[in-house]
PDB file of N, CA and C in Angstrom:
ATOM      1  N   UNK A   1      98.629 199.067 115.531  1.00  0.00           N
ATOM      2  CA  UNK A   1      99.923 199.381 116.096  1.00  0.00           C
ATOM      3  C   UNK A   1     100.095 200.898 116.052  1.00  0.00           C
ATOM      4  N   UNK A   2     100.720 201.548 117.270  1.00  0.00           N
ATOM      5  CA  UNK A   2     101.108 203.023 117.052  1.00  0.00           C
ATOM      6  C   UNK A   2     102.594 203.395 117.161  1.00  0.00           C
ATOM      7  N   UNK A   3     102.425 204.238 117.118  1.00  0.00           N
ATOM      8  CA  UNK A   3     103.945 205.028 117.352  1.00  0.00           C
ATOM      9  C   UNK A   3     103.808 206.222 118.408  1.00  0.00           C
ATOM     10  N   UNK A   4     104.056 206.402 119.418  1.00  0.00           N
ATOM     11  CA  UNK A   4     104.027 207.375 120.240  1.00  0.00           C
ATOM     12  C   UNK A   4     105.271 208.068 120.728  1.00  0.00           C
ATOM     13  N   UNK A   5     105.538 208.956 120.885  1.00  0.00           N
ATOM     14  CA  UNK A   5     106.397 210.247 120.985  1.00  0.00           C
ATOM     15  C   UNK A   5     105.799 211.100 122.446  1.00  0.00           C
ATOM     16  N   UNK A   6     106.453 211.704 123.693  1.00  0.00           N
ATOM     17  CA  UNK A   6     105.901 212.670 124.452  1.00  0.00           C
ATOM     18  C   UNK A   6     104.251 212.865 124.543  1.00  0.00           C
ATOM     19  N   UNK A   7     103.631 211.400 124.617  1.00  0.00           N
ATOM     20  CA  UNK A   7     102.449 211.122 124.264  1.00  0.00           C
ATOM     21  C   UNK A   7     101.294 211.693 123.086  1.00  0.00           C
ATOM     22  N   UNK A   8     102.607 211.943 122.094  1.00  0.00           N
ATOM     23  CA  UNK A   8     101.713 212.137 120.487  1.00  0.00           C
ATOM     24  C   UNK A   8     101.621 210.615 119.994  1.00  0.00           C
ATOM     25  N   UNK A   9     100.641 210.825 119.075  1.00  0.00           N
ATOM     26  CA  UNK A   9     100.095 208.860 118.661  1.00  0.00           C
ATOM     27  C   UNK A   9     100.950 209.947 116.830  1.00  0.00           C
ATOM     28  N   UNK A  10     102.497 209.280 116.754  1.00  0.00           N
ATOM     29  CA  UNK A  10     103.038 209.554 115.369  1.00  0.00           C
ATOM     30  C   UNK A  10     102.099 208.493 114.232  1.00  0.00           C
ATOM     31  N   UNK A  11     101.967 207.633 114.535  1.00  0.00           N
ATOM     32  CA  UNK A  11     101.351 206.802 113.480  1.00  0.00           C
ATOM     33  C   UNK A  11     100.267 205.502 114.091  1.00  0.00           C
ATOM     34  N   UNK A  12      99.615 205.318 113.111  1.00  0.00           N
ATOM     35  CA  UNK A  12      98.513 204.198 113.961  1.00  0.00           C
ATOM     36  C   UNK A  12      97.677 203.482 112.421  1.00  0.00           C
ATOM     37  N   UNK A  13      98.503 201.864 112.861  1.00  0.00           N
ATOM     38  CA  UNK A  13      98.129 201.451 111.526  1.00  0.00           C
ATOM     39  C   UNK A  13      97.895 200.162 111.934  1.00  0.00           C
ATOM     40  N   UNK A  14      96.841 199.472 111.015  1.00  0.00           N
ATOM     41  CA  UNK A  14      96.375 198.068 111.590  1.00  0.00           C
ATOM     42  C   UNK A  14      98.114 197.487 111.413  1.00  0.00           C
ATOM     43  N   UNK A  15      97.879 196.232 112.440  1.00  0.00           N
ATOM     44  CA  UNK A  15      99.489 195.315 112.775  1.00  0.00           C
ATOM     45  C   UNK A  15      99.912 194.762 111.390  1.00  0.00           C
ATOM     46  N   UNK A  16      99.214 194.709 110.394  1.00  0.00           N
ATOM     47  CA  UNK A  16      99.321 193.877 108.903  1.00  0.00           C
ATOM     48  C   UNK A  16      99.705 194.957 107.731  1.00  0.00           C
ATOM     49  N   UNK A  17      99.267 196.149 108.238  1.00  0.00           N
ATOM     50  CA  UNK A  17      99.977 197.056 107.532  1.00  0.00           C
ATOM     51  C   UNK A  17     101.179 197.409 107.723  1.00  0.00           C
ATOM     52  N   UNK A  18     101.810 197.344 109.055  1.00  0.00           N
ATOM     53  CA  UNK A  18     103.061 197.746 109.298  1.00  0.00           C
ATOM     54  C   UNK A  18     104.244 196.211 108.900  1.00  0.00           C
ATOM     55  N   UNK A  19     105.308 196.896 108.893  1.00  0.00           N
ATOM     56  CA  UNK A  19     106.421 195.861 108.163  1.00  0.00           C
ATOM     57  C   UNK A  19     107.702 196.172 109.123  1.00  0.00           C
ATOM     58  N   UNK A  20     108.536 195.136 109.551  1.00  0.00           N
ATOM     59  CA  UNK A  20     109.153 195.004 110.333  1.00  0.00           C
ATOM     60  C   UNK A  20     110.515 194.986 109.739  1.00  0.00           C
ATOM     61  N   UNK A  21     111.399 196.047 109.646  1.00  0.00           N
ATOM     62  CA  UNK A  21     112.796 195.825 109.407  1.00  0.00           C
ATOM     63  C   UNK A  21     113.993 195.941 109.858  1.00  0.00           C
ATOM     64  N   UNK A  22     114.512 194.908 110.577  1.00  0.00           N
ATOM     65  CA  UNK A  22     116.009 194.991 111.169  1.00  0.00           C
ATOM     66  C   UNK A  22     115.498 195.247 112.180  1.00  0.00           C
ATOM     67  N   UNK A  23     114.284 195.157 113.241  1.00  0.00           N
ATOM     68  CA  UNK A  23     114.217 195.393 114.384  1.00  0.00           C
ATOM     69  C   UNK A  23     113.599 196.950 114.281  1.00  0.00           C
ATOM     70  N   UNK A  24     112.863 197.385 113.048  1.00  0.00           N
ATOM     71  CA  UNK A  24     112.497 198.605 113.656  1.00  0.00           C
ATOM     72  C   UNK A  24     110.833 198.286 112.837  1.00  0.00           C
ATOM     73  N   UNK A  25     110.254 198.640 113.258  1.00  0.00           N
ATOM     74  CA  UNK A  25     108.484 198.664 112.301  1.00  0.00           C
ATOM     75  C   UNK A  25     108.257 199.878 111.388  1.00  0.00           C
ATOM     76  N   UNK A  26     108.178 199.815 109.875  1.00  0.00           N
ATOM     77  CA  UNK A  26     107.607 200.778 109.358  1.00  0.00           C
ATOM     78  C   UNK A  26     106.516 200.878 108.904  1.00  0.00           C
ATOM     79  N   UNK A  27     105.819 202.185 109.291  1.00  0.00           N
ATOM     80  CA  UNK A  27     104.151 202.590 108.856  1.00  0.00           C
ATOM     81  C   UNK A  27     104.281 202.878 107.539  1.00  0.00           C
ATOM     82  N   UNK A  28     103.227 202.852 107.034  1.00  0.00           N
ATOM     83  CA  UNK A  28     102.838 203.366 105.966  1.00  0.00           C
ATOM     84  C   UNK A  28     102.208 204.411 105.796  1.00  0.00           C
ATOM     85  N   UNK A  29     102.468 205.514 104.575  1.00  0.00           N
ATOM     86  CA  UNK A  29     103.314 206.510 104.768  1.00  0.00           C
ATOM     87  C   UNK A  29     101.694 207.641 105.400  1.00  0.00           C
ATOM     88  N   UNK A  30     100.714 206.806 104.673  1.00  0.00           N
ATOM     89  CA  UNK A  30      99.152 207.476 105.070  1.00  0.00           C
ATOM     90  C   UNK A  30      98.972 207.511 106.532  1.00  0.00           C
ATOM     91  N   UNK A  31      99.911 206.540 107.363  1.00  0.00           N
ATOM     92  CA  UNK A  31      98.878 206.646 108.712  1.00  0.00           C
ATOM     93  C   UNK A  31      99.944 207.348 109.687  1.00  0.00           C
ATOM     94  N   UNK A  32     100.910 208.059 109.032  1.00  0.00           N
ATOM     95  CA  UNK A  32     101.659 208.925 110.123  1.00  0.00           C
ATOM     96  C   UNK A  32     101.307 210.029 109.593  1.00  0.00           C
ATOM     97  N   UNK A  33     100.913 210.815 111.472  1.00  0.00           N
ATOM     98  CA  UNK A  33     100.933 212.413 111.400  1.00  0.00           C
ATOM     99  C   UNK A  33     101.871 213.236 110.563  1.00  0.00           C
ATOM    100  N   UNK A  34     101.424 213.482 109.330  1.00  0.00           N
ATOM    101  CA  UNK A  34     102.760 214.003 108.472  1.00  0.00           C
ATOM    102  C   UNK A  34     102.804 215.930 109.113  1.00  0.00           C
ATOM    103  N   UNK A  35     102.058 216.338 110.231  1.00  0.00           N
ATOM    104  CA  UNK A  35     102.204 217.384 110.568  1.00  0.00           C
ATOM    105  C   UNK A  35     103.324 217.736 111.528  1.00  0.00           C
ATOM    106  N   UNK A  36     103.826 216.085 112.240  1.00  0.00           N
ATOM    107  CA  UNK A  36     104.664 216.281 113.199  1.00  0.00           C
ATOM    108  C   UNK A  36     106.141 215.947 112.644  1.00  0.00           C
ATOM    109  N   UNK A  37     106.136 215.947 111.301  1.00  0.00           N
ATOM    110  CA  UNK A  37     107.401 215.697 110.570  1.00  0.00           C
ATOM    111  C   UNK A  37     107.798 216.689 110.085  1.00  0.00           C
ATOM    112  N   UNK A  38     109.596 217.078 109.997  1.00  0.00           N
ATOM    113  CA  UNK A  38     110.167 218.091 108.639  1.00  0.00           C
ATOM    114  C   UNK A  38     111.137 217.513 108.407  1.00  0.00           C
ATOM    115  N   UNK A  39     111.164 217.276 106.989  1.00  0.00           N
ATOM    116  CA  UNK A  39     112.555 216.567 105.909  1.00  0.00           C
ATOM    117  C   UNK A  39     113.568 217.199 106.511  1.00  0.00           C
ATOM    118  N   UNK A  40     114.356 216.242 107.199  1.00  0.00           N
ATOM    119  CA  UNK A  40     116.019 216.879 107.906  1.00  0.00           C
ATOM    120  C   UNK A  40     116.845 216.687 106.576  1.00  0.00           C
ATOM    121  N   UNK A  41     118.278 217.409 106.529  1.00  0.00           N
ATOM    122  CA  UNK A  41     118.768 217.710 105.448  1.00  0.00           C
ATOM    123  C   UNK A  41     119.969 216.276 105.772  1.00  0.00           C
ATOM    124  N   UNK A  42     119.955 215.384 106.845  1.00  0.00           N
ATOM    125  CA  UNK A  42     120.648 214.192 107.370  1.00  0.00           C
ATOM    126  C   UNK A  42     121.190 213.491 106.165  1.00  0.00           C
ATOM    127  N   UNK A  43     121.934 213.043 105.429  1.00  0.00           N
ATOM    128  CA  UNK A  43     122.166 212.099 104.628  1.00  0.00           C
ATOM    129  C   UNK A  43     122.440 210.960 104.979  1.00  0.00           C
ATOM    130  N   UNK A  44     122.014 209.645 103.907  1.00  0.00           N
ATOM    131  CA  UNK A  44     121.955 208.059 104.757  1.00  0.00           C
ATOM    132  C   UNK A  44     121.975 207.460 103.705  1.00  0.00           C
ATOM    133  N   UNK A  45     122.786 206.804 103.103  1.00  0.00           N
ATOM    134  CA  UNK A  45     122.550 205.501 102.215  1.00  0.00           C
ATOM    135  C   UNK A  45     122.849 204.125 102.790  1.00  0.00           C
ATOM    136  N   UNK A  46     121.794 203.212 103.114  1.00  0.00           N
ATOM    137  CA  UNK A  46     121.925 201.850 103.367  1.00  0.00           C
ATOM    138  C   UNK A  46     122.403 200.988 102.489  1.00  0.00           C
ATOM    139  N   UNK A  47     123.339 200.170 102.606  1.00  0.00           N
ATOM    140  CA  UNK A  47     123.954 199.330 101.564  1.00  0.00           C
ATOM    141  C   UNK A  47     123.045 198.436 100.881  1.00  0.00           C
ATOM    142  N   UNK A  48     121.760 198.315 101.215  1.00  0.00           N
ATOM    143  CA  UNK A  48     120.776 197.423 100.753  1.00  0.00           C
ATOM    144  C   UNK A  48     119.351 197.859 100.144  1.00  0.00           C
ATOM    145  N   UNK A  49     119.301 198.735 101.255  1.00  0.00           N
ATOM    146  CA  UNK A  49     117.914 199.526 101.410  1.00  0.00           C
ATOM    147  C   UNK A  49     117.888 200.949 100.334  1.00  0.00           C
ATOM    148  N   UNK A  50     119.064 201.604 100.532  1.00  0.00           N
ATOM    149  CA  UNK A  50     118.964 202.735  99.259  1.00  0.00           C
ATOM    150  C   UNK A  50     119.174 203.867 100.032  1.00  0.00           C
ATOM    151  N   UNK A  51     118.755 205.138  99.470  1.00  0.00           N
ATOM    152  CA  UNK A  51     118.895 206.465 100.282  1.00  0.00           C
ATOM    153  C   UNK A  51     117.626 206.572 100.714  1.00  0.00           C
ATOM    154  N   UNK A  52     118.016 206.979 101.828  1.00  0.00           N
ATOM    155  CA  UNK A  52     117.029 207.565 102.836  1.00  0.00           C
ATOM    156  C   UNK A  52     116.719 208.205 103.396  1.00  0.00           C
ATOM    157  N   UNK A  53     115.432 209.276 103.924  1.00  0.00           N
ATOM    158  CA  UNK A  53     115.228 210.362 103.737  1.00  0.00           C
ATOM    159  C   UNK A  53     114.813 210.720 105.362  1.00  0.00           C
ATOM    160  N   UNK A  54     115.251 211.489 105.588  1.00  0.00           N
ATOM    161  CA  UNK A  54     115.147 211.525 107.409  1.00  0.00           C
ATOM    162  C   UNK A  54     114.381 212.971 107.798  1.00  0.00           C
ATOM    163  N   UNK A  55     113.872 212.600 109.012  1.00  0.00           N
ATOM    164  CA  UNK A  55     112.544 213.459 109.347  1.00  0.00           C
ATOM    165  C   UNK A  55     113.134 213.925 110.908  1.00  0.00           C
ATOM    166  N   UNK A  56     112.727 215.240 110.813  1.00  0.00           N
ATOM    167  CA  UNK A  56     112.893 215.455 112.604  1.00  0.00           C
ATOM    168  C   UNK A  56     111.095 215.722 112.901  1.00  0.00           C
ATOM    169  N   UNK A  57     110.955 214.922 114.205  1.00  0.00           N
ATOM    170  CA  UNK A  57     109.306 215.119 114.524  1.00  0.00           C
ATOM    171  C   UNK A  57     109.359 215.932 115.845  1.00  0.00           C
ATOM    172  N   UNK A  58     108.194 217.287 115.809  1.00  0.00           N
ATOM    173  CA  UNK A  58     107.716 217.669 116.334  1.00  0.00           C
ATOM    174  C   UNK A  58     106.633 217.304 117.504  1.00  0.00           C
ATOM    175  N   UNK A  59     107.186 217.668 118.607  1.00  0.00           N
ATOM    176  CA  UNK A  59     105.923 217.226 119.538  1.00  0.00           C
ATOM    177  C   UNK A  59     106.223 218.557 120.687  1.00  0.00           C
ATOM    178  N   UNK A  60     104.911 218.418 121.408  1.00  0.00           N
ATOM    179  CA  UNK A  60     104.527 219.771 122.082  1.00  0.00           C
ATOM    180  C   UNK A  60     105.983 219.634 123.069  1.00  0.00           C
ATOM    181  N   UNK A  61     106.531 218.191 123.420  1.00  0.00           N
ATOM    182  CA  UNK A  61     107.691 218.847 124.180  1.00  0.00           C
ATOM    183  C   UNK A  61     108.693 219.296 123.537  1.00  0.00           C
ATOM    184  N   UNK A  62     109.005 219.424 122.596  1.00  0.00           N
ATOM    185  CA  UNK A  62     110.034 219.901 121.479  1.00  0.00           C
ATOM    186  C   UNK A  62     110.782 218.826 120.116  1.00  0.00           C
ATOM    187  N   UNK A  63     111.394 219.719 119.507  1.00  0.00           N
ATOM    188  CA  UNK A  63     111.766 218.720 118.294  1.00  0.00           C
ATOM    189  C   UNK A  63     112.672 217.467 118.489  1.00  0.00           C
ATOM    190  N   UNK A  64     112.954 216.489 117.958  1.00  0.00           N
ATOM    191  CA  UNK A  64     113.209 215.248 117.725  1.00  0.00           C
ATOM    192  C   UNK A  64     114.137 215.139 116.346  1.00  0.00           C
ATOM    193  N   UNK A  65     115.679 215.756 116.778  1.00  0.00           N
ATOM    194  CA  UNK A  65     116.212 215.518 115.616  1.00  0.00           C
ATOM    195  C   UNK A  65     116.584 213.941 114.867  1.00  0.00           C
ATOM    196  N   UNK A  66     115.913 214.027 113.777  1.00  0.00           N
ATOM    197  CA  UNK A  66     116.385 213.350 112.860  1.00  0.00           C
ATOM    198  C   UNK A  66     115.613 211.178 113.283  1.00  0.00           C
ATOM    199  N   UNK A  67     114.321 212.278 114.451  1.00  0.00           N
ATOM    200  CA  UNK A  67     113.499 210.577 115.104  1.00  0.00           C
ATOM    201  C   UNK A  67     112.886 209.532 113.896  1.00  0.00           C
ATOM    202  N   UNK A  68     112.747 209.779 112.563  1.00  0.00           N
ATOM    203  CA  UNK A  68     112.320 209.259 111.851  1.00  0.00           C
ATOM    204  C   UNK A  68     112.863 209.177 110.265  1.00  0.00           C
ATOM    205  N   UNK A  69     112.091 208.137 109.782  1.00  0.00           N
ATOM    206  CA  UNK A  69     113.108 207.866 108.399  1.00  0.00           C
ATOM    207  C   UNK A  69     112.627 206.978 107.750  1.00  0.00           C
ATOM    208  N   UNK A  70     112.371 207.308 106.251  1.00  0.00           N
ATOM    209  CA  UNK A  70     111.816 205.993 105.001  1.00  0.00           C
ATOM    210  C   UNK A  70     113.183 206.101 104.332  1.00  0.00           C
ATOM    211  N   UNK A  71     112.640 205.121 103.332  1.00  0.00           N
ATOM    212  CA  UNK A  71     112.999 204.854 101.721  1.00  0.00           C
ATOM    213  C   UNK A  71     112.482 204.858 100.901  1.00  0.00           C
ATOM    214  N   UNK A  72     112.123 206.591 100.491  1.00  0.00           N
ATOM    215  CA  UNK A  72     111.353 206.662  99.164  1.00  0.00           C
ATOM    216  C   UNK A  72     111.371 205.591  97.788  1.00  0.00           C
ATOM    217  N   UNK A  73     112.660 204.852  97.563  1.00  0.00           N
ATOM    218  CA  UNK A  73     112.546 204.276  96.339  1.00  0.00           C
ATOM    219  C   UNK A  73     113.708 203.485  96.745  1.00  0.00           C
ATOM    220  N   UNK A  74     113.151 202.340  97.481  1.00  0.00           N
ATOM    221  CA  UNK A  74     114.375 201.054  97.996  1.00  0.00           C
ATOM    222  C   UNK A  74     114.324 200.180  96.323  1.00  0.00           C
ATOM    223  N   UNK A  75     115.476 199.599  96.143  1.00  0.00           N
ATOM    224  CA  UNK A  75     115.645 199.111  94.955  1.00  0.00           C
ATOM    225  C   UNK A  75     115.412 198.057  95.338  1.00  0.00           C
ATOM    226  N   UNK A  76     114.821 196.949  93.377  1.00  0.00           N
ATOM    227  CA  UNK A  76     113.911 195.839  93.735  1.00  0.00           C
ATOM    228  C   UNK A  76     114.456 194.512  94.843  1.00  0.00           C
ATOM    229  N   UNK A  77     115.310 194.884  94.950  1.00  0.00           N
ATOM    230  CA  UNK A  77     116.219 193.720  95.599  1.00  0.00           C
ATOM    231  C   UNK A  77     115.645 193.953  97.206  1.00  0.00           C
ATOM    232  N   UNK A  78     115.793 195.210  97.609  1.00  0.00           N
ATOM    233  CA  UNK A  78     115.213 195.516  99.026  1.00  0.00           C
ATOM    234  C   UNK A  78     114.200 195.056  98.800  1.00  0.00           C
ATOM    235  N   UNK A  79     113.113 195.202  97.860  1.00  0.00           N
ATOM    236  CA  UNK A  79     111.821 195.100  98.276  1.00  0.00           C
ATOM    237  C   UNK A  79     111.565 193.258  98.523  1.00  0.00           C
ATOM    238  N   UNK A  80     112.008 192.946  97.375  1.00  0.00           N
ATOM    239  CA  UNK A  80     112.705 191.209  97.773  1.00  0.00           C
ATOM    240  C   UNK A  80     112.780 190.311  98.949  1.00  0.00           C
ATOM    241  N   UNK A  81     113.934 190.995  99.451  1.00  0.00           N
ATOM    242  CA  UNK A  81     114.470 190.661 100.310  1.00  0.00           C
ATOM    243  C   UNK A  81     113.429 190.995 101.469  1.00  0.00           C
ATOM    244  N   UNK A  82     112.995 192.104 101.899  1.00  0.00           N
ATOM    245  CA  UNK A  82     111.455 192.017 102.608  1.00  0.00           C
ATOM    246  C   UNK A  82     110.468 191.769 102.902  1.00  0.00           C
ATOM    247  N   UNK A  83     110.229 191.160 101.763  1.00  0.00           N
ATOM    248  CA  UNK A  83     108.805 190.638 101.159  1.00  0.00           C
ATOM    249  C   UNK A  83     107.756 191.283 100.599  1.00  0.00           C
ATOM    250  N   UNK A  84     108.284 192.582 100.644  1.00  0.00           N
ATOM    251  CA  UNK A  84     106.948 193.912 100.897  1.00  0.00           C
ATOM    252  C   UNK A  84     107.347 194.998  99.738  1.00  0.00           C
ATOM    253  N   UNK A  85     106.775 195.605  99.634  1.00  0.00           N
ATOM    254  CA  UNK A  85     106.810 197.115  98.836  1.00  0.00           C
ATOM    255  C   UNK A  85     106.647 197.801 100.317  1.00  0.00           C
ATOM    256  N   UNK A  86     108.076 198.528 100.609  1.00  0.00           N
ATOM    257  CA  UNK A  86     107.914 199.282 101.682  1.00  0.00           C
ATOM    258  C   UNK A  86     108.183 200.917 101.346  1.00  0.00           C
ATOM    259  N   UNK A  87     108.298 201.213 100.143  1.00  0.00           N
ATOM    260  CA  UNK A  87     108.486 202.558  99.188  1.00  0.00           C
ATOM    261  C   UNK A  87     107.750 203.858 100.003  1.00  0.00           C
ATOM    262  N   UNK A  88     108.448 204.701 100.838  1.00  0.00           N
ATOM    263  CA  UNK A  88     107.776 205.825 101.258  1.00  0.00           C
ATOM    264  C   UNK A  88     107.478 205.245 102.702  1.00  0.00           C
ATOM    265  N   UNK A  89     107.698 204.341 103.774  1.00  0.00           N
ATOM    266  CA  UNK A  89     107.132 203.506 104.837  1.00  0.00           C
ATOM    267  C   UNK A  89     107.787 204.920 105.783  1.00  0.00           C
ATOM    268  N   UNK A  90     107.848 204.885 106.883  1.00  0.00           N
ATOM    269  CA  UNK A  90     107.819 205.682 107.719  1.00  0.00           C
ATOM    270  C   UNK A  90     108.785 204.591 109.246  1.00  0.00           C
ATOM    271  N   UNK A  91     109.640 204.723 109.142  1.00  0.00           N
ATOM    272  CA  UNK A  91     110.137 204.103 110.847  1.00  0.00           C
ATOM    273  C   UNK A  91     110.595 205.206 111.515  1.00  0.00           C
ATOM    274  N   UNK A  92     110.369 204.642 112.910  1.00  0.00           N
ATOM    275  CA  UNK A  92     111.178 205.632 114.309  1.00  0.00           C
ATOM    276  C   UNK A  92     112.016 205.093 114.813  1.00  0.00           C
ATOM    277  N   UNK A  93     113.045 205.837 115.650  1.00  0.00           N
ATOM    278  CA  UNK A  93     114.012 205.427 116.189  1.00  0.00           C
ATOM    279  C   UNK A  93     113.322 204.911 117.664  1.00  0.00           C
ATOM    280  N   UNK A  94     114.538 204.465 118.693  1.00  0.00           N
ATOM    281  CA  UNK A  94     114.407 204.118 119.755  1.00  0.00           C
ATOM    282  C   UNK A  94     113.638 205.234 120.786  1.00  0.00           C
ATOM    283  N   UNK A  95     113.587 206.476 120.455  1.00  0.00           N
ATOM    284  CA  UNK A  95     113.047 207.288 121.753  1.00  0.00           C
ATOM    285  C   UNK A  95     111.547 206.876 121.184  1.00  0.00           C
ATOM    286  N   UNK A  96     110.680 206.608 120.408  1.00  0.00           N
ATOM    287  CA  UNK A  96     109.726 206.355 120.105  1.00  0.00           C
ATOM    288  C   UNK A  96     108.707 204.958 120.559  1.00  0.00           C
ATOM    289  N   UNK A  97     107.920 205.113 121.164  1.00  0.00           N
ATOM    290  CA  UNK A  97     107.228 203.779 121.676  1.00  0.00           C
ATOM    291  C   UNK A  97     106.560 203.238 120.033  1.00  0.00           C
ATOM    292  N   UNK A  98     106.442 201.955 119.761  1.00  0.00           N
ATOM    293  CA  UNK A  98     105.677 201.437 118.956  1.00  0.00           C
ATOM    294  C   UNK A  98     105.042 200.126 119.913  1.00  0.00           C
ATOM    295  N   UNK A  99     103.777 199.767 119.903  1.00  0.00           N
ATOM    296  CA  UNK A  99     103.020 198.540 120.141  1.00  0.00           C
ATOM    297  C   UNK A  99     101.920 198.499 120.019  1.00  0.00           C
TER     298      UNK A  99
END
């Protein structure tokens, strides 16, 4: 599965590695271009999921405020409720192709 942006490949991870939440897919945190990311200063706490840490991604057509976003340290209940250890995962928003 990838993630594509202004035809950058953001992430590319077998389909069993990625984890599906609320309708969005998160990578894991090794198979995204961490060159096309910078920690936005965005604040986000999910009522379930925890705080979360938001990324604006770079691509040759220009920046992407605030296109991406984990949960460094979702509490055990998130992880639970997921099924997964998704700690550090990587999702994109809607301008982003994933398939």
């Amino acid at each position: 599965m990838q993630a594509v942006l202004d035809g950058m490949v953001l992430a590319d991870a077998d389909d069993d590695g990625v984890v599906s939440i609320e309708g969005n897919w998160y990578f894991p945190a090794e198979t995204v271009a961490s060159q096309a990311l910078s920690e936005s200063d965005t604040p986000y706490t999910c009522p379930w999921k925890g705080e979360a840490r938001y990324f604006d991604v770079r691509t040759a057509e220009g920046t992407h405020r605030d296109a991406a976003w984990s949960y460094p340290q979702p509490p055990a209940s998130a992880i639970d409720r997921v099924g997964r250890d998704f700690s550090g995962y990587v999702a994109f928003d809607h301008k982003v192709t994933v398939s």
